[in-house]
N, C-alpha and C. Protein backbone atom coordinates (compact mmCIF):
# COMPACT_ATOMS: atom_id res chain seq x y z
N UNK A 1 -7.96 16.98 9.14
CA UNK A 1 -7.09 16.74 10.28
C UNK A 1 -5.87 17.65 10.17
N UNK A 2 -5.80 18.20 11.13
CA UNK A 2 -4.39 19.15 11.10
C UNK A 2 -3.18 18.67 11.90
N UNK A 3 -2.17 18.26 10.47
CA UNK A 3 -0.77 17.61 11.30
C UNK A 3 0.15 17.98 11.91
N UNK A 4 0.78 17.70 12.95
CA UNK A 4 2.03 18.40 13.21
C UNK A 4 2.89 19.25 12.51
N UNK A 5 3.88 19.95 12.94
CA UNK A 5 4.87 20.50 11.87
C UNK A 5 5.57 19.69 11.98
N UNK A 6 6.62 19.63 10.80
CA UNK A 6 7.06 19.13 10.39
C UNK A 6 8.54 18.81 11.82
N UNK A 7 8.96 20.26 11.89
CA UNK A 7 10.12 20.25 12.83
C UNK A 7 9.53 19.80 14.19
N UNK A 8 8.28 19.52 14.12
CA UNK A 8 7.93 18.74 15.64
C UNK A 8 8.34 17.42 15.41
N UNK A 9 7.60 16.75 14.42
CA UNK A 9 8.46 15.45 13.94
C UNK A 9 9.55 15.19 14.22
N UNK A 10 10.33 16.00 13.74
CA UNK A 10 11.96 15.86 13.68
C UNK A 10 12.36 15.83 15.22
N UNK A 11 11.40 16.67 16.21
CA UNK A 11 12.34 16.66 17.67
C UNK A 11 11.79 15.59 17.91
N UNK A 12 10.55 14.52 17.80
CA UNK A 12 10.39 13.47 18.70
C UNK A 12 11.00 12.39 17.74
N UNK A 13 10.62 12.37 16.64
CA UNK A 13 11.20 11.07 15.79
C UNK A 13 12.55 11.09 15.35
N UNK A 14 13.28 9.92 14.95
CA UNK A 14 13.96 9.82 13.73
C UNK A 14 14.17 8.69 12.78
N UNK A 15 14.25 9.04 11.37
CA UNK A 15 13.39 8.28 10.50
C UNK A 15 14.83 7.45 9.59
N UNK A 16 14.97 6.24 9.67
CA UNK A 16 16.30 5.70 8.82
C UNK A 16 15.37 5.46 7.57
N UNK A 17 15.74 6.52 5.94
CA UNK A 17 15.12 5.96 4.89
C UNK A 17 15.31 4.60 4.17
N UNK A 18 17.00 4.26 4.48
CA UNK A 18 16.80 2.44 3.77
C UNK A 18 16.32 1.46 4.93
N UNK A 19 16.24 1.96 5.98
CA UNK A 19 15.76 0.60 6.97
C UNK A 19 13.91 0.98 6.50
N UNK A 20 13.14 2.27 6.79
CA UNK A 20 12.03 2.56 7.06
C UNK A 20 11.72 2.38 8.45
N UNK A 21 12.53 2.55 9.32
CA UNK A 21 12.19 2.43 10.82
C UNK A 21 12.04 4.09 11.00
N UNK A 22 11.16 3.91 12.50
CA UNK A 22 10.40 5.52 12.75
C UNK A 22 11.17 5.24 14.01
N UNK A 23 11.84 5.85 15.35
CA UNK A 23 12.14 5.58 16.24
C UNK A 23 11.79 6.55 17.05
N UNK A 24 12.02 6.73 18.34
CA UNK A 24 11.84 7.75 19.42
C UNK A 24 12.81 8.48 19.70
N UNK A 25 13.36 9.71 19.28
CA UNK A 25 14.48 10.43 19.69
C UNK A 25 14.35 10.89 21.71
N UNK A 26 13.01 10.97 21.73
CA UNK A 26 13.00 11.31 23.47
C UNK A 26 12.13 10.23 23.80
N UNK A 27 11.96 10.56 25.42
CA UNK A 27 11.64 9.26 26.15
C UNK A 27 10.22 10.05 26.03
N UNK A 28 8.98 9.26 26.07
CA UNK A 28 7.89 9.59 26.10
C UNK A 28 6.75 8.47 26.21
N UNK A 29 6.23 8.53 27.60
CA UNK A 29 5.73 7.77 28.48
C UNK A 29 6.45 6.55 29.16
N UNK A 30 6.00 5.21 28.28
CA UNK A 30 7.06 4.06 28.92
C UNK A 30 7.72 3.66 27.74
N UNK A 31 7.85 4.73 26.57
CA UNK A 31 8.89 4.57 25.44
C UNK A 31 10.01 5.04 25.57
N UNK A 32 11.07 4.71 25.83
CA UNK A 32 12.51 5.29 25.71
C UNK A 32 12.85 6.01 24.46
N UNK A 33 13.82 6.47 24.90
CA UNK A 33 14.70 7.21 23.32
C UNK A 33 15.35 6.24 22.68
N UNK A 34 14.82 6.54 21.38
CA UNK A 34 15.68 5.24 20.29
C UNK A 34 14.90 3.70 20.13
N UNK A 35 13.37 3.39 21.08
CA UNK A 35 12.37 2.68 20.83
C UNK A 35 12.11 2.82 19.39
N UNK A 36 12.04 1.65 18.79
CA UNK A 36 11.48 1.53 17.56
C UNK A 36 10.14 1.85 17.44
N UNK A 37 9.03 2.22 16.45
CA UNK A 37 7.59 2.36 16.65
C UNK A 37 7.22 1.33 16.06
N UNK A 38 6.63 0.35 16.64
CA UNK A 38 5.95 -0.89 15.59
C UNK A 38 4.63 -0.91 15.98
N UNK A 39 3.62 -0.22 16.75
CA UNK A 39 2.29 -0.17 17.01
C UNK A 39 1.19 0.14 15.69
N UNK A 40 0.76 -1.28 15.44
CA UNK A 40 -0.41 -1.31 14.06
C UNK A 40 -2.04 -0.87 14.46
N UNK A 41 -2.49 -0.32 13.92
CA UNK A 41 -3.65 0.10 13.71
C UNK A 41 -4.09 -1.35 13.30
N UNK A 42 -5.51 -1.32 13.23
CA UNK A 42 -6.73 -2.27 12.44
C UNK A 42 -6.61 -2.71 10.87
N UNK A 43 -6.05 -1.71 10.44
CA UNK A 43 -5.81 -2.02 8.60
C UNK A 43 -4.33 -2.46 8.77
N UNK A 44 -3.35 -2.57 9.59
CA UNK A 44 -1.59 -2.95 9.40
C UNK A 44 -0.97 -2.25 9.31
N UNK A 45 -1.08 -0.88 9.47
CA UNK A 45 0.10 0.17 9.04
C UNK A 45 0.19 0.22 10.26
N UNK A 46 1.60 0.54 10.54
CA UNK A 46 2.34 1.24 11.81
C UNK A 46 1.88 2.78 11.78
N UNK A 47 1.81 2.90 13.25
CA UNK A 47 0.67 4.18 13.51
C UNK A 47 1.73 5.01 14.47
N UNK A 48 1.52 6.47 15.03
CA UNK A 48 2.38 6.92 15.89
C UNK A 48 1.50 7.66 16.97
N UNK A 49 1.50 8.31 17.64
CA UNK A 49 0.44 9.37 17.57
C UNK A 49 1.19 10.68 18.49
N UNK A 50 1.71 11.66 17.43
CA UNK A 50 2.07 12.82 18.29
C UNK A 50 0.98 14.11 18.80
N UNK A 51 1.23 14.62 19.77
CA UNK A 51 0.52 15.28 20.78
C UNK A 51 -1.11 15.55 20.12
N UNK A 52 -1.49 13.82 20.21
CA UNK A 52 -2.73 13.70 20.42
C UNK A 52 -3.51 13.27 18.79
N UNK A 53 -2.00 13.61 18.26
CA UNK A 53 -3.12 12.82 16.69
C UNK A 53 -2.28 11.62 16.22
N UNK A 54 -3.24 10.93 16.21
CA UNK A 54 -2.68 9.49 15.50
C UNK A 54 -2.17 9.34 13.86
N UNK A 55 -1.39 9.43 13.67
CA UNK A 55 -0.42 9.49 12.57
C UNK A 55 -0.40 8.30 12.14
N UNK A 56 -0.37 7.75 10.71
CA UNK A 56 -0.20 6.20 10.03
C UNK A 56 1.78 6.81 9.79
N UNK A 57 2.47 6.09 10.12
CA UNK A 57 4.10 6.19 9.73
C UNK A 57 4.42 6.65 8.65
N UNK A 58 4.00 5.58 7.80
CA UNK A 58 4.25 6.12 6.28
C UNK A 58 4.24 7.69 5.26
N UNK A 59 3.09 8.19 5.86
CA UNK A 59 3.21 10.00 5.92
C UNK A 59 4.09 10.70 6.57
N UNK A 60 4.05 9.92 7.76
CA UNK A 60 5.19 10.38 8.59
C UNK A 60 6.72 10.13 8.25
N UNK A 61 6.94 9.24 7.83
CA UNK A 61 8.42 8.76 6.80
C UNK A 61 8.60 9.86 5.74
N UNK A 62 7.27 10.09 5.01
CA UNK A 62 7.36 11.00 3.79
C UNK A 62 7.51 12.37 3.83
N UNK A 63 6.93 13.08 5.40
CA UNK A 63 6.77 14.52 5.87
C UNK A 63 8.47 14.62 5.95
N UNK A 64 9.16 13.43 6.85
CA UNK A 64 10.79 13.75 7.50
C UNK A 64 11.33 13.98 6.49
N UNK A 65 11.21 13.13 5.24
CA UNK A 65 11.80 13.41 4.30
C UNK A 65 12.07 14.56 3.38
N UNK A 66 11.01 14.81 2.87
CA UNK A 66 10.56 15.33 2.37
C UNK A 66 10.62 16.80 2.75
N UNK A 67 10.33 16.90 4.00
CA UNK A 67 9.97 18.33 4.56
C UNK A 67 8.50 19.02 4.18
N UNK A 68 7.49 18.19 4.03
CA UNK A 68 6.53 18.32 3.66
C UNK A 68 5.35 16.90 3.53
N UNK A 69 4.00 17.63 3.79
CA UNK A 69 3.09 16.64 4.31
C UNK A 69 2.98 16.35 2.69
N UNK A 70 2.83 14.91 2.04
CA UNK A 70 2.60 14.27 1.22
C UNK A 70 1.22 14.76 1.01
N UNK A 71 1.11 14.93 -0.93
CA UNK A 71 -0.36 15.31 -1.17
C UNK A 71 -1.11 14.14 -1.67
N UNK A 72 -1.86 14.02 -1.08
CA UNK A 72 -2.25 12.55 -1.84
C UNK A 72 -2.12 11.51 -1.01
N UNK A 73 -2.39 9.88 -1.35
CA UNK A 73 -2.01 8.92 -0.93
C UNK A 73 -1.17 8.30 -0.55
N UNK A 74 -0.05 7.86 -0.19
CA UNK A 74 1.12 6.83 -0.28
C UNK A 74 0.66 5.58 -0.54
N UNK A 75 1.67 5.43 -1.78
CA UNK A 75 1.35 3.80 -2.17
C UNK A 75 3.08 3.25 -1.16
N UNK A 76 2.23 1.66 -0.61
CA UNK A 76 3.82 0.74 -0.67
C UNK A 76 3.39 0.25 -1.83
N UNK A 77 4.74 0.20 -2.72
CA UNK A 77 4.92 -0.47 -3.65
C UNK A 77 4.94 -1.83 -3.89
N UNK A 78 5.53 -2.76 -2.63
CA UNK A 78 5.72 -4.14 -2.31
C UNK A 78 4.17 -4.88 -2.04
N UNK A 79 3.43 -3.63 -1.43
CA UNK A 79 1.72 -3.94 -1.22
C UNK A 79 2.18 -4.48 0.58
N UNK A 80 3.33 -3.96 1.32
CA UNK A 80 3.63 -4.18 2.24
C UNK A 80 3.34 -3.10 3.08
N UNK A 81 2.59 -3.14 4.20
CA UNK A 81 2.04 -2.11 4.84
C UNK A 81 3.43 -1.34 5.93
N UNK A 82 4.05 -2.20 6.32
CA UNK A 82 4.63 -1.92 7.28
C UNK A 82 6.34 -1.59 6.95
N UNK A 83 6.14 -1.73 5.54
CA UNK A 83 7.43 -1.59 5.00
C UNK A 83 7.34 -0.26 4.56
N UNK A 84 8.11 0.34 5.55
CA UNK A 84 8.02 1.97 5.05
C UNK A 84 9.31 2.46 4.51
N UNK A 85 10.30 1.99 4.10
CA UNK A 85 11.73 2.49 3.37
C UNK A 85 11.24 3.47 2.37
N UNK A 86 12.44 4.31 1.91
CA UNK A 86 11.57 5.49 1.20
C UNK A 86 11.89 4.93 -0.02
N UNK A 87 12.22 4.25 -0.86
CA UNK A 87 12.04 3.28 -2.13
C UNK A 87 10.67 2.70 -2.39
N UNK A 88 10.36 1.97 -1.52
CA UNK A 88 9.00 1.71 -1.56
C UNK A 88 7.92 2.05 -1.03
N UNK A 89 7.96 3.98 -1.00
CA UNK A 89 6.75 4.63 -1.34
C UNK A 89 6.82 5.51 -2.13
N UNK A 90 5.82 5.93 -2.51
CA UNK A 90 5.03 6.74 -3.76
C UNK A 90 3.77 7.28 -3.66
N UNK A 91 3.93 8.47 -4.34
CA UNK A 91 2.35 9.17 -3.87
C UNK A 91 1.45 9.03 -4.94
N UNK A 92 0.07 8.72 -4.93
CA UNK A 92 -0.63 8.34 -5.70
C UNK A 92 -2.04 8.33 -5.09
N UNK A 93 -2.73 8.69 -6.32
CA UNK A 93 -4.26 9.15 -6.13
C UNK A 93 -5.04 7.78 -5.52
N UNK A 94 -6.23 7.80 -5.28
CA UNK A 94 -7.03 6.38 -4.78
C UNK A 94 -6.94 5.48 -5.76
N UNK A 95 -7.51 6.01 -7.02
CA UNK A 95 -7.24 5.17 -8.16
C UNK A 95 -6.17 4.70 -8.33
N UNK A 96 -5.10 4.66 -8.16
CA UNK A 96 -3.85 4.39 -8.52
C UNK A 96 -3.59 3.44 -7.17
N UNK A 97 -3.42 4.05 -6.00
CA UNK A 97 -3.44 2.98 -5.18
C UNK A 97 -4.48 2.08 -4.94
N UNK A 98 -5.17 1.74 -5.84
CA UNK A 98 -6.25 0.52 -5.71
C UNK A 98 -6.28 -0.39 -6.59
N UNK A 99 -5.18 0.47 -7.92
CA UNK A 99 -4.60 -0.78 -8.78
C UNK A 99 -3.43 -1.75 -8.09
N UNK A 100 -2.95 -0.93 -6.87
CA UNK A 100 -1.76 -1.68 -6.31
C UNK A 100 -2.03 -2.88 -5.41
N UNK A 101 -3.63 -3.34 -5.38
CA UNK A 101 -3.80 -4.10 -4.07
C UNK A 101 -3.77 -5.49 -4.54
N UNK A 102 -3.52 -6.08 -3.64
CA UNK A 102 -3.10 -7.52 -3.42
C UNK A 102 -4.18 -8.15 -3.51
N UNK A 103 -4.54 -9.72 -4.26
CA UNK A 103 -5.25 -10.46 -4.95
C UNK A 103 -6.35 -10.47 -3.04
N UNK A 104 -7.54 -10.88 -3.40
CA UNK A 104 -8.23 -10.93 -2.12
C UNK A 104 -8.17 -12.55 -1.47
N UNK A 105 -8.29 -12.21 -0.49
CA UNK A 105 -7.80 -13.59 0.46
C UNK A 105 -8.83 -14.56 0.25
N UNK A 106 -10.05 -14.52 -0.33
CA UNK A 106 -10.90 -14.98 -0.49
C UNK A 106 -11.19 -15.73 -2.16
N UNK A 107 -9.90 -15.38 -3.16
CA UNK A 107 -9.70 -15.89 -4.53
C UNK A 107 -9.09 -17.56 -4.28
N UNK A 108 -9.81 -17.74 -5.27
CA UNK A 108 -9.91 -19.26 -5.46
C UNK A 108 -8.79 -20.13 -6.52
N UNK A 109 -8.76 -19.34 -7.21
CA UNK A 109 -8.16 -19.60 -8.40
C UNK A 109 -6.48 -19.80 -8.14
N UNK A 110 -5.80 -18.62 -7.13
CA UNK A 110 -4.73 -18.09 -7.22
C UNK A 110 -3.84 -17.60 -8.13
N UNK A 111 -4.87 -16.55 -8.74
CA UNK A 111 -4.42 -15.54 -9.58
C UNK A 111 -5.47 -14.50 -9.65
N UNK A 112 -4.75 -13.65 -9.37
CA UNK A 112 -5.49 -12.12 -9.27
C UNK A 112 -6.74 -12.16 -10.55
N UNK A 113 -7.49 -11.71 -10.22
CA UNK A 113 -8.54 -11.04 -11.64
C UNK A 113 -9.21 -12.23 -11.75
N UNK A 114 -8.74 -13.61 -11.99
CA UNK A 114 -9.22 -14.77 -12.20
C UNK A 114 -10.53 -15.69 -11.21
N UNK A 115 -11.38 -15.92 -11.92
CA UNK A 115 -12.14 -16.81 -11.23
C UNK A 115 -12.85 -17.88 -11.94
N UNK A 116 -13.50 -18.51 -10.90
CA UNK A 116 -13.85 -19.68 -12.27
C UNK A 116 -15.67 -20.03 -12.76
N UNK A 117 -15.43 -20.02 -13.57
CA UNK A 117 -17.23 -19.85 -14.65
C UNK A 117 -18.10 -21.13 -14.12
N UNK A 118 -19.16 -21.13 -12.89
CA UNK A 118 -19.42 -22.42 -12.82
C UNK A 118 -20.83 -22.63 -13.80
N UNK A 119 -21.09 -21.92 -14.51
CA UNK A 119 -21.71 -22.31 -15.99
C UNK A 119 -21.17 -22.72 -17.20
N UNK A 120 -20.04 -22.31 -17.37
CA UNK A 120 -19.54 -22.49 -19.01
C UNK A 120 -18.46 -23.51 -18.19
N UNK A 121 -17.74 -23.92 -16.98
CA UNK A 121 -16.90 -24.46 -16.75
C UNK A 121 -15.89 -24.63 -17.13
N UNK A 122 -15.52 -22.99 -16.98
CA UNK A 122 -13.73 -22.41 -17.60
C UNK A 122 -13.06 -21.10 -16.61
N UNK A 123 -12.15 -20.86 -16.78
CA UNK A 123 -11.81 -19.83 -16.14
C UNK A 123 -12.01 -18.44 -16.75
N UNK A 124 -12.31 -17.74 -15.93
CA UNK A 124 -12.85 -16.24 -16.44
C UNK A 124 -11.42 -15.27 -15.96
N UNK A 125 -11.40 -14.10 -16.66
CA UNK A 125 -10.89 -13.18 -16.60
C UNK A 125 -11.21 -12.02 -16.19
N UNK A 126 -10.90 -11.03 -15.25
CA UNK A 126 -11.99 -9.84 -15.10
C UNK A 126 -11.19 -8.53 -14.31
N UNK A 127 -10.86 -7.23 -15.24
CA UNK A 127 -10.01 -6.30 -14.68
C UNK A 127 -11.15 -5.02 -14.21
N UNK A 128 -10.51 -4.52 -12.96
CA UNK A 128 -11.34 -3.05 -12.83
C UNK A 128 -10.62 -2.02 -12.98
N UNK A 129 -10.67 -0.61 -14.19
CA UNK A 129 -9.51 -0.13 -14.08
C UNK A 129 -10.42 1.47 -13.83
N UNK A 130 -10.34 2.41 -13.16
CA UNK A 130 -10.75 3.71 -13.21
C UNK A 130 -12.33 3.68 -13.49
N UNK A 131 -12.51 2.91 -12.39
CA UNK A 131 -14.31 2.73 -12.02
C UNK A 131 -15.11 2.10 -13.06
N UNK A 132 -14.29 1.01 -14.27
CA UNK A 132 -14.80 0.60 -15.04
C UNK A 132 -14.36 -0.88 -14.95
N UNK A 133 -15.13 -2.22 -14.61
CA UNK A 133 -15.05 -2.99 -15.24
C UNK A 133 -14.81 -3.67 -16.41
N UNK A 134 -14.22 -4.64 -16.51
CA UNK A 134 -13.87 -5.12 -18.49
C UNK A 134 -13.66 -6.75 -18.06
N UNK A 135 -14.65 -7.34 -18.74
CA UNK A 135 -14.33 -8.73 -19.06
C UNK A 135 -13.49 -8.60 -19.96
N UNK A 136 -12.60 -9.87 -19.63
CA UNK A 136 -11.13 -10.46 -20.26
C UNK A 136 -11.37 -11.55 -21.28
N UNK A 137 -12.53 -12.16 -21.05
CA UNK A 137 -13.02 -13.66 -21.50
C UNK A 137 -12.79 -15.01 -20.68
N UNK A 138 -13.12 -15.86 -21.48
CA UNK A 138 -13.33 -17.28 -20.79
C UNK A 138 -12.12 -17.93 -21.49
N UNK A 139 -11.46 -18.95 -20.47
CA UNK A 139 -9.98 -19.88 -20.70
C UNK A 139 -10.15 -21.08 -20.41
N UNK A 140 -9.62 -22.30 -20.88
CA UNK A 140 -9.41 -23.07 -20.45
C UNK A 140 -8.36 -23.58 -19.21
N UNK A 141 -7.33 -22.87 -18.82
CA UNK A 141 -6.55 -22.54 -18.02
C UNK A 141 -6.54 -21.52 -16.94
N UNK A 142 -6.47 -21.60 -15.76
CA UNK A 142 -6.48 -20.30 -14.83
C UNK A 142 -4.94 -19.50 -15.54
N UNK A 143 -4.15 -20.58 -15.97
CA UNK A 143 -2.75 -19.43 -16.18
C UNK A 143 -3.34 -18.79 -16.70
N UNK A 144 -3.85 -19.60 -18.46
CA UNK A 144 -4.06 -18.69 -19.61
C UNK A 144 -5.05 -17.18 -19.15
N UNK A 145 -5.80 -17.37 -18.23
CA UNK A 145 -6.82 -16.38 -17.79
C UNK A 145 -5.89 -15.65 -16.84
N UNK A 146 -4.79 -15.76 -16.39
CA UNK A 146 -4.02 -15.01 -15.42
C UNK A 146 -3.20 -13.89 -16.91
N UNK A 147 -3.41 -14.77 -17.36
CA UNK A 147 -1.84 -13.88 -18.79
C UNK A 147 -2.99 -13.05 -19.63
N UNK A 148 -4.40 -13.20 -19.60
CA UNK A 148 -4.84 -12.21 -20.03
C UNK A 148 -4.92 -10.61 -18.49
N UNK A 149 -5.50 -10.93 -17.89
CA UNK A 149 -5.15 -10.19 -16.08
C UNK A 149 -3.90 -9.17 -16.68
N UNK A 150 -2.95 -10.04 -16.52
CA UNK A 150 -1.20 -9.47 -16.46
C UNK A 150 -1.15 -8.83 -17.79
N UNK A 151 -1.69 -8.94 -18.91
CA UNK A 151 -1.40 -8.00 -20.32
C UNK A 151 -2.44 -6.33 -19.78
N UNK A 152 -3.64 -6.88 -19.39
CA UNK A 152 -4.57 -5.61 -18.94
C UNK A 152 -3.99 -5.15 -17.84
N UNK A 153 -3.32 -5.54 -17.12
CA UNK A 153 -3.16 -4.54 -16.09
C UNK A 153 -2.08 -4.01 -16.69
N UNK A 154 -1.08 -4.44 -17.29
CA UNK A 154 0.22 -3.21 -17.82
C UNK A 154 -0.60 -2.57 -18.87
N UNK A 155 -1.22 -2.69 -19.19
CA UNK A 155 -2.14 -1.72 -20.40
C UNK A 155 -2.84 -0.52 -19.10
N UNK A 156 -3.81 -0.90 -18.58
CA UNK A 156 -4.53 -0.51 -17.47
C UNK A 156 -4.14 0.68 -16.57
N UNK A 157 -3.46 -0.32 -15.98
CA UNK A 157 -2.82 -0.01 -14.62
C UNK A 157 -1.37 0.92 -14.76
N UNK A 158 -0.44 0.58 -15.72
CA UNK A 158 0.55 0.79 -15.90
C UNK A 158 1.55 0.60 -14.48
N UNK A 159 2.42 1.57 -14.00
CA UNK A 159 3.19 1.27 -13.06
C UNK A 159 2.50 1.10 -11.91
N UNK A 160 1.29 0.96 -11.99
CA UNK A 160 0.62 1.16 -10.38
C UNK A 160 0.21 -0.89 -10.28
N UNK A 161 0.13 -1.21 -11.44
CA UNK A 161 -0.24 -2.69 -11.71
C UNK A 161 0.18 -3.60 -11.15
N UNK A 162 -0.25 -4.64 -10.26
CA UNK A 162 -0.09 -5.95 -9.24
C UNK A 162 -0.31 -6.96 -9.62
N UNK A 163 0.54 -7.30 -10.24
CA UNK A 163 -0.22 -9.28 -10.78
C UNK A 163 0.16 -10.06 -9.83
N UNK A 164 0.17 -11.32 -9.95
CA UNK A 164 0.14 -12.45 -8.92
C UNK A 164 1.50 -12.75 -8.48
């Protein structure tokens, strides 16, 4: 995909780095100048779309800044999609942003990594780090099985790491 320049950005947007708001410097369509952009895509990120390409914000936060298209991914750090302040982003490979993701909506336990053994009838432990699986072991406790999670992922994961 080929992005805007950069100084095109700059004439339609402008970008506050501690708020993370994207706004409209000109009027364009039934957006005024100085409209905030809050229009989400399907995955939650605030989206833009200048002359004809749909832009996710967050690159776009990082290009104004920056003066340059981000190589790589943007992680939010908060695991907040829409929180684009330039504190809480960071550029980072897939791997790295996939250690950053948030426990799945579908965990039982409520604790990341954790689930529960309905054979041995204990809580299990279970990290994925750089396309490798690793059992943690079996707990009597979801904590205790959360505090093994939270030691592997700062081993693991290091700064990219999300516990509960």
């Amino acid at each position: 995909m080929k992005h805007p320049e950069i100084h095109r950005l700059k004439e339609l947007l402008s970008y506050d780095p501690n708020t993370g708001l994207l706004c409209w410097r000109v009027k364009r369509g039934k957006c005024a100048a100085g409209k905030i952009i809050t229009c989400l895509n399907g995955a939650g990120y605030i989206v833009v779309r200048i002359d004809n390409v749909l832009l996710r914000a967050h690159r776009v936060a990082w290009a104004m800044f920056y003066n340059e298209w981000p190589d790589g991914e943007i992680d939010h750090i908060n695991g907040i999609r829409t929180d684009n302040k330039l504190f809480n982003l960071r550029i980072a490979n897939r791997a790295e942003n996939m250690k950053n993701i948030k426990k799945p909506v579908t965990n039982m336990s409520g604790f990341k990594g954790v689930s529960w053994h309905k054979v041995c009838n204990r809580w299990q432990a279970h990290i994925k780090a750089d396309g490798k699986n690793y059992y943690l072991g079996l707990f009597d406790t979801a904590e205790e099985a959360s505090k093994a999670y939270r030691e592997a992922s700062n081993k693991l994961h290091g700064i990219f790491g999300r516990h509960n």
